[in-house]
Every structure is written in structure tokens, then in C-alpha cells.
Protein backbone atom coordinates (compact mmCIF):
# COMPACT_ATOMS: atom_id res chain seq x y z
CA UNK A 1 -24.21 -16.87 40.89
CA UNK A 2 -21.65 -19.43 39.89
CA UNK A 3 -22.64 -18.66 35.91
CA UNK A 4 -22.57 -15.32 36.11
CA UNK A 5 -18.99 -15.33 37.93
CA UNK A 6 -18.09 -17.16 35.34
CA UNK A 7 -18.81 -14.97 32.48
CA UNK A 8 -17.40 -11.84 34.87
CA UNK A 9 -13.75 -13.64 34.28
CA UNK A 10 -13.90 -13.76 30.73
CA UNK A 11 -15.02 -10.35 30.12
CA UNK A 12 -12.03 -9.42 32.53
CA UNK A 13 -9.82 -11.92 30.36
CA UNK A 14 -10.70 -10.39 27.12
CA UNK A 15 -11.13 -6.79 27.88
CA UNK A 16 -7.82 -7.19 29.24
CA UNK A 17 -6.59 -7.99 25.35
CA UNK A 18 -7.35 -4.21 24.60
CA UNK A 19 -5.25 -1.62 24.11
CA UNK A 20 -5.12 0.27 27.14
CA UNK A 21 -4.88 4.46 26.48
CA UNK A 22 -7.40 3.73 23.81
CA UNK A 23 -9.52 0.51 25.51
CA UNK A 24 -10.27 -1.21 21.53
CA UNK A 25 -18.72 -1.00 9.84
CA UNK A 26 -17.82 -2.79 7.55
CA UNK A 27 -15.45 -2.08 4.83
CA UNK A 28 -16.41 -4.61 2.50
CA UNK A 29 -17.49 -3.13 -0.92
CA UNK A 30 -20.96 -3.67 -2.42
CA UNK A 31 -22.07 -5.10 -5.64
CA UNK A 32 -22.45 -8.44 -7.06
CA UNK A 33 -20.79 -10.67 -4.71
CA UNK A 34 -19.46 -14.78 -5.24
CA UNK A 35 -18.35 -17.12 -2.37
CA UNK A 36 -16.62 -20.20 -2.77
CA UNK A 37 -14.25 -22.93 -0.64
CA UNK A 38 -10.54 -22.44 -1.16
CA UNK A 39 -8.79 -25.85 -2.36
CA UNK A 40 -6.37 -27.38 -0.06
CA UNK A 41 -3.01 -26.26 1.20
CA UNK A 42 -3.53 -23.13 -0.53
CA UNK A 43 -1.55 -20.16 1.14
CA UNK A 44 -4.20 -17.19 1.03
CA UNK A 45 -2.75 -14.55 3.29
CA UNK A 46 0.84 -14.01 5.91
CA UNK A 47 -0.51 -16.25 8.09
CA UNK A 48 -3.67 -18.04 6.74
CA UNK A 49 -4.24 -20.73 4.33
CA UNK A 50 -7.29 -22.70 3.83
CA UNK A 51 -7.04 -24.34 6.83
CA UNK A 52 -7.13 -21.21 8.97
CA UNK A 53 -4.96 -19.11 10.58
CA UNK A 54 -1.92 -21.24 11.05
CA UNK A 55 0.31 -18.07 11.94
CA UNK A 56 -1.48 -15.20 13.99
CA UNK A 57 1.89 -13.22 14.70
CA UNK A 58 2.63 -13.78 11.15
CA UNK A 59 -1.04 -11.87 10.20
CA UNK A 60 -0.69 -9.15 12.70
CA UNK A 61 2.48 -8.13 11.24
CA UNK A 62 1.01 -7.91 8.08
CA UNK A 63 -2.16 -6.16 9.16
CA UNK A 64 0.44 -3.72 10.88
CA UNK A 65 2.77 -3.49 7.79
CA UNK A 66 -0.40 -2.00 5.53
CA UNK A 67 -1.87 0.00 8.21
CA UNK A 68 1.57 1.68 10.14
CA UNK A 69 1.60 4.65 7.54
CA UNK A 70 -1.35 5.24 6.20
CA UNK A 71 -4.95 6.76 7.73
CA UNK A 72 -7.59 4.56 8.43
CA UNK A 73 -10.68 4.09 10.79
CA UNK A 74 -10.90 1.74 13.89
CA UNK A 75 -14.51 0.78 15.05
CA UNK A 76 -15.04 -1.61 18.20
CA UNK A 77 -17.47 -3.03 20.52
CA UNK A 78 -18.07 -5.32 23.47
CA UNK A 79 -21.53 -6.48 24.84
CA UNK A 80 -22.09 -9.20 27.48
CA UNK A 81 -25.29 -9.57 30.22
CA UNK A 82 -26.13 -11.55 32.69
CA UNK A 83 -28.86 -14.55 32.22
CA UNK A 84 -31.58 -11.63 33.87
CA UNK A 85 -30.40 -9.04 31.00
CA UNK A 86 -28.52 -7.30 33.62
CA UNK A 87 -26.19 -5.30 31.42
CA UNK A 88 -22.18 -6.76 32.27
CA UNK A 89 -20.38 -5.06 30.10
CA UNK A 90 -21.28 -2.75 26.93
CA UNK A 91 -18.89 -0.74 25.09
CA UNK A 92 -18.09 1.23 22.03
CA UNK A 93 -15.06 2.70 20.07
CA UNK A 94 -14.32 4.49 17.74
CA UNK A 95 -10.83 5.52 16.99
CA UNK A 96 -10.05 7.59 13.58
CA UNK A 97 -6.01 7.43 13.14
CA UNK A 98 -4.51 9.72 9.78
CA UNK A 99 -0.41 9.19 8.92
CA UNK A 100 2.27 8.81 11.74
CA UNK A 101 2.36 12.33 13.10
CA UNK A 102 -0.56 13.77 12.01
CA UNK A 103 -3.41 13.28 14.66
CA UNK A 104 -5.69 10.36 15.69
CA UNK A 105 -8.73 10.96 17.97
CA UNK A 106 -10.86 8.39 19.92
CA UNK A 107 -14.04 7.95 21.79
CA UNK A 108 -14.97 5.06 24.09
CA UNK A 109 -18.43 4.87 25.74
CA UNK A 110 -18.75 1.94 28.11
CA UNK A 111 -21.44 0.74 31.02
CA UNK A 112 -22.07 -2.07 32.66
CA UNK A 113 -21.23 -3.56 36.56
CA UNK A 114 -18.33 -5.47 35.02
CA UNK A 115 -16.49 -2.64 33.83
CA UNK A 116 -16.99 -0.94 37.67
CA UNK A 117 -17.99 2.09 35.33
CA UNK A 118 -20.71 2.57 38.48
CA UNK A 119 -18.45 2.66 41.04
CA UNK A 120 -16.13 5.34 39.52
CA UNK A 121 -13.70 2.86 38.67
CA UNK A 122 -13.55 3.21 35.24
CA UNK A 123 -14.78 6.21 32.97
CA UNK A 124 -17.95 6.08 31.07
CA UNK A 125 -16.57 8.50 28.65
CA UNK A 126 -13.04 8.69 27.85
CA UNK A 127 -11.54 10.41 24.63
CA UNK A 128 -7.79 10.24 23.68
CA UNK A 129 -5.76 12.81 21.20
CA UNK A 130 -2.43 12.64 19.73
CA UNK A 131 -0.77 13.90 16.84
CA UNK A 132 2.64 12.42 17.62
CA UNK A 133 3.53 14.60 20.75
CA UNK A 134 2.18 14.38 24.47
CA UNK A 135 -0.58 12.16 24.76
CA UNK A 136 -3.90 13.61 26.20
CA UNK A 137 -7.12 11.98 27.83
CA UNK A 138 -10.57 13.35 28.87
CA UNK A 139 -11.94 10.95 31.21
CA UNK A 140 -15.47 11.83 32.33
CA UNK A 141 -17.24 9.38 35.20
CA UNK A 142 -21.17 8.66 35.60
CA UNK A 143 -21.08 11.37 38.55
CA UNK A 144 -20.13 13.75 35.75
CA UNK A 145 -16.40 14.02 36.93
CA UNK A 146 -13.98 15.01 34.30
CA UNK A 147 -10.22 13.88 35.10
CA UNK A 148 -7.40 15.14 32.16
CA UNK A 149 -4.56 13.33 31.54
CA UNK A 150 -1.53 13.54 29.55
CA UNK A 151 0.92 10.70 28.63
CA UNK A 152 3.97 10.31 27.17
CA UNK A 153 4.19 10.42 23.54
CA UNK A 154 3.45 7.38 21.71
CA UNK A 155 2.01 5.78 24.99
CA UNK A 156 0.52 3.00 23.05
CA UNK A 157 -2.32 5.29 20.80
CA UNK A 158 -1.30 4.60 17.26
CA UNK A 159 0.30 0.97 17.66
CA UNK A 160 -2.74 -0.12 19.99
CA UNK A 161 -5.28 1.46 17.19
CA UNK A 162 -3.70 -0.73 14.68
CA UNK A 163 -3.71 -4.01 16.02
CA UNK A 164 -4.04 -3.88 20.08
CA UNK A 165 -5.81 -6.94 21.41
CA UNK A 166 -6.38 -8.30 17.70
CA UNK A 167 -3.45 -11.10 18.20
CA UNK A 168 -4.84 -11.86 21.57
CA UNK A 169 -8.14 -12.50 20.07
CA UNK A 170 -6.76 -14.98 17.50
CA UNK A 171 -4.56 -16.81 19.85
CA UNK A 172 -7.54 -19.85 20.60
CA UNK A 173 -8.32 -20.29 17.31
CA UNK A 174 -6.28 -22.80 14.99
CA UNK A 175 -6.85 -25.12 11.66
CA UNK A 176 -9.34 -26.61 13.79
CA UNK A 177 -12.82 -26.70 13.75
CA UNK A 178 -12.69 -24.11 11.04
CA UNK A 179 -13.60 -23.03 7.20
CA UNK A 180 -12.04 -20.94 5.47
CA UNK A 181 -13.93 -19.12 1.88
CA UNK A 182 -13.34 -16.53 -0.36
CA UNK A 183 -15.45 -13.99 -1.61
CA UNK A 184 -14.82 -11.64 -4.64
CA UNK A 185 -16.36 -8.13 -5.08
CA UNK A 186 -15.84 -5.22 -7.20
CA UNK A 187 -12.85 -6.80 -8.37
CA UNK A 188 -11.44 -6.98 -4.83
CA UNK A 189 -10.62 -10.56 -2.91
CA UNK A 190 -11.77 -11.31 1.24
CA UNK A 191 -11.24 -14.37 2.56
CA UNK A 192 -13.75 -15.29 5.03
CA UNK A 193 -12.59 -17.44 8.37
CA UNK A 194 -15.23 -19.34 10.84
CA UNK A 195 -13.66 -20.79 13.72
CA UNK A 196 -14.86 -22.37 17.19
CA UNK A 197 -13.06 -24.05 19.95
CA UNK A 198 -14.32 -25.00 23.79
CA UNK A 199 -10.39 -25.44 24.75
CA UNK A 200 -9.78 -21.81 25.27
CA UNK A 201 -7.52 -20.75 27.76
CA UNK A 202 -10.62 -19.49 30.32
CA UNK A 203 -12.47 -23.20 29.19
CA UNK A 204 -15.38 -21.12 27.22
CA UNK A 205 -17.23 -22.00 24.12
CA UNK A 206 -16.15 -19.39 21.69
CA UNK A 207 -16.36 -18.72 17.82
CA UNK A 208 -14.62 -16.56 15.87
CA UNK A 209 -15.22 -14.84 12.55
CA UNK A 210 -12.32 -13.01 10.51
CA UNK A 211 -12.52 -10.95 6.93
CA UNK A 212 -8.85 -10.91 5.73
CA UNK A 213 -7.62 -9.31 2.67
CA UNK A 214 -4.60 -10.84 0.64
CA UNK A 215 -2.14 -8.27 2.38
CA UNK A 216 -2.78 -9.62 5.49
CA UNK A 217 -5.56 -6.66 6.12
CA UNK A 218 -8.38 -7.86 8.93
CA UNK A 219 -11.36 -5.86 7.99
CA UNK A 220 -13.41 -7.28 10.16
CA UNK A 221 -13.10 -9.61 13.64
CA UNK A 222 -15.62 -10.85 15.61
CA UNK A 223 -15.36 -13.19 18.37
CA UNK A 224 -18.27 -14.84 21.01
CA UNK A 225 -17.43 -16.49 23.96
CA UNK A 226 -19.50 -18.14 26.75
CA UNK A 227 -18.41 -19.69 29.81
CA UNK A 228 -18.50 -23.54 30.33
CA UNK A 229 -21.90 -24.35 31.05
CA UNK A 230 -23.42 -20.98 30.35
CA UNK A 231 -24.61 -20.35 26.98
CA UNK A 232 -27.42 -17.38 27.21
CA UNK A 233 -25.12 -14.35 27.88
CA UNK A 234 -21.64 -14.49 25.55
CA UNK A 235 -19.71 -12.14 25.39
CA UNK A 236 -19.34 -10.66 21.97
CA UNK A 237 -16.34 -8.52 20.82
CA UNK A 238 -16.23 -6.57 17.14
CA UNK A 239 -13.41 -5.17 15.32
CA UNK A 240 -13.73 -2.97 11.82
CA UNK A 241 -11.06 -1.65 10.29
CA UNK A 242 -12.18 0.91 7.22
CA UNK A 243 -11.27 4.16 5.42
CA UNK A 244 -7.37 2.51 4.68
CA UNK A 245 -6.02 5.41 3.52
CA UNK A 246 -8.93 7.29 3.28
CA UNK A 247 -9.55 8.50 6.70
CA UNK A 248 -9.21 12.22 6.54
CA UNK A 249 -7.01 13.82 9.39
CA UNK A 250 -8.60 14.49 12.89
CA UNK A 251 -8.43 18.01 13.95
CA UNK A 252 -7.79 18.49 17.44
CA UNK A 253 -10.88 19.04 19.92
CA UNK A 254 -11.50 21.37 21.66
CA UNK A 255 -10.98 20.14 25.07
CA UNK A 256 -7.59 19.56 24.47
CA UNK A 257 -6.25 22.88 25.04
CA UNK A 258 -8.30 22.65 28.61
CA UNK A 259 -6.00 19.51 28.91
CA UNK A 260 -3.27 21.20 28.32
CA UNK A 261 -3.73 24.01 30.93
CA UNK A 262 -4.66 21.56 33.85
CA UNK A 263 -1.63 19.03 33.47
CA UNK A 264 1.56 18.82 33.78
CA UNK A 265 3.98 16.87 31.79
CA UNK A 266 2.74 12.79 33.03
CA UNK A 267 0.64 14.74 35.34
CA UNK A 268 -3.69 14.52 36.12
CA UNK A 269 -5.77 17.09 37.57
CA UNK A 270 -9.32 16.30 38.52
CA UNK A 271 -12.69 18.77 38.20
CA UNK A 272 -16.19 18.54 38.93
């Protein structure tokens, strides 16, 4: 009981790092592919030298400075169970975000008893769309209740697809404990960071691995974390960002417009 109490807090301590309207592939390229160590005191990245990351604000705002006008792709996910394979927490994003103003869409699917998705606490389904106005959610529970939703505009959807929870999850990890390498392919440079630490703030075991770009890009993020003493269900949390610039617009679904109808300005309405 104690153990699995234990990992219940840190799934509440990182899901709590997400964004919250929108929560939370790779993009590296393929072809002949060379790793090798950085040399020392080498600045690779706002924020990261061969060390690690010695700045995570620093990286953020870089990640944000590439990524806050042009399209891209957002694709998350969070899996934790118990030490019987009881499922805790398992859920899945994907967010696809085109210029300022011009429409992102996003789908979360998430189970599990710590996310009280049983209970009606929390949606199993929930979709977001923007395209710079009014802010408008489709929340559908596992008794197949749909609630609507609209927000004010900007109510965290683009900034929180760009970098929500990412400087959270970077916050335990420093110079220590890590390696930093860099990998070249198709002409393109990633640095590679591996991190762990058992001084986190909840006092779990975690490890962290981070693709950066020279801009300050994260591609990829993916952090594991186990309580103290409990080792056989981590929680595991994954980050891709692709498409940069690529993503084409989202068009607006069609259960917007039923959105529309059934709310008022910051209001909900609820149907079977």
C-alpha cells in the first residue's frame, strides 16, 4: 500500500507539470548516423553545454523562440502501474499547432485510477480547438457524457503546446550525474543528454533523456521516475516535438460548431 501511495504522489506531482486546457515520434532524420562525446566546457545550445543543462529557463526560451511562429506537431504520453499491473495512469496527446492565429487542434486519451478518469473526475476523451479566438473543449467521460466548454482566448492552448510542463520536467536534472553527446545526420546536429538524480523534489529515482538541437529546439524528452524504494512501476513521461514548420493547418472539427451552440461566452453545458 505504502509503495503504491507513493508512486500515486508523483504521478500527481508530474501530471501537475502539464499544461492544463491541453493536459501535455521522433523527428530525428534517418540516414547514416555518428555519435561522439562533446569536449569540455563547450557551450552546445541556450542553456546546455557538455556538462548538461546548466540553464533550463535559458533552453525553454529558446525552444519557445523557434517554435512561437511557426507550425509544428506536439506528441505526448504518460504510463505508470502499480507493482500488480494495475493500470495508474496512461495517457496520450497529440496536439497539431499551425502559425499564431491560424488553428491548433488536440486530442488527449487518458485511463487509469490515478487520473480518477473512473470516477468521472476527469475526462477520458477531451479535444481542444482554437484558432486564436474563444477557446473550445469536448470533454467526453467513461459513462459516455459529453460536457462543451469554451474558454477565453489564448487560455493557455498555444503557449502550453509549446513548452507547458517541459521546464518543470528539467528542473531535477543538473551537470550531475549526466553525459552529454552529439550526433550528426543528414547534415543536421542533436545533442543527446542522459541524466539521473535520486534528490528530486518528491525523493524518487528518476532519469532523464533530452534531444536538443543547436537553436535550443527539444525534439525529444523523456523522463522516468520511481518512488524511493519502489522500482517496478515508474512513471514514464514522453515529449516529441516534429513537423517545425511543416505541420499543415488544422481545420476545425466538426463538433465545434455543436460547441458553439451549447455555450455561452466562459460558459459549459452538459449532455448525455
Amino acid at each position: 500500500m505504502r509503495r503504491t501511495a507513493g508512486l500515486v504522489l508523483v504521478v500527481a506531482v508530474v501530471l501537475a507539470g502539464c499544461s492544463g486546457v491541453l493536459d501535455g515520434g521522433s523527428s530525428e532524420t534517418t540516414g547514416p548516423s555518428t555519435a561522439n562525446e562533446t569536449t569540455s566546457g563547450e557551450r552546445l545550445a541556450p542553456g546546455l553545454t557538455d556538462a548538461g543543462v546548466v540553464n533550463a529557463s535559458a533552453l525553454v526560451v529558446a525552444h519557445e523562440s523557434v517554435l512561437g511562429n511557426q507550425s509544428f506537431t506536439r506528441t505526448t504520453n504518460a504510463t505508470a502501474r502499480t507493482a500488480n499491473g494495475s493500470v495508474l495512469v496512461d495517457t496520450s496527446s497529440v496536439v497539431r499547432v499551425g502559425p499564431p492565429g491560424e488553428g491548433l487542434d488536440s486530442v488527449v486519451e487518458q485511463r487509469g485510477s490515478a487520473t480518477s478518469v473512473a470516477t468521472g473526475g476527469v475526462p477520458a476523451h477531451r479535444e481542444v480547438w482554437t484558432d486564436g479566438g474563444p477557446v473550445f473543449v469536448n470533454n467526453t467521460y467513461a459513462n459516455g457524457t459529453t460536457r462543451y466548454e469554451r474558454l477565453p482566448a489564448d487560455a493557455s492552448g498555444r503557449s502550453g503546446a509549446v513548452s507547458g510542463g517541459v521546464e518543470y520536467a528539467l528542473e531535477a536534472y543538473g551537470p550531475a550525474n549526466t553525459s552529454v553527446s552529439e550526433r550528426r545526420s543528414n547534415g543536421s546536429t542533436r545533442y543527446v543528454v542522459t541524466s539521473d538524480t535520486n534528490g528530486t523534489t518528491t525523493g524518487a529515482e528518476s532519469s532523464l533523456r533530452l534531444v536538443v538541437d543547436e537553436r535550443g529546439v527539444i525534439h525529444e524528452l523523456r523522463t522516468e521516475t520511481s518512488p524511493a524504494g519502489n522500482t517496478s512501476s515508474p512513471l514514464v513521461r514522453t515529449a516529441a516535438f516534429s513537423g517545425v514548420g511543416t505541420t499543415e493547418v488544422p481545420e476545425r472539427p466538426a463538433w465545434v460548431g455543436t460547441a458553439m451552440n451549447r455555450t455561452a461566452p466562459n460558459g459549459t453545458t452538459t449532455s448525455g
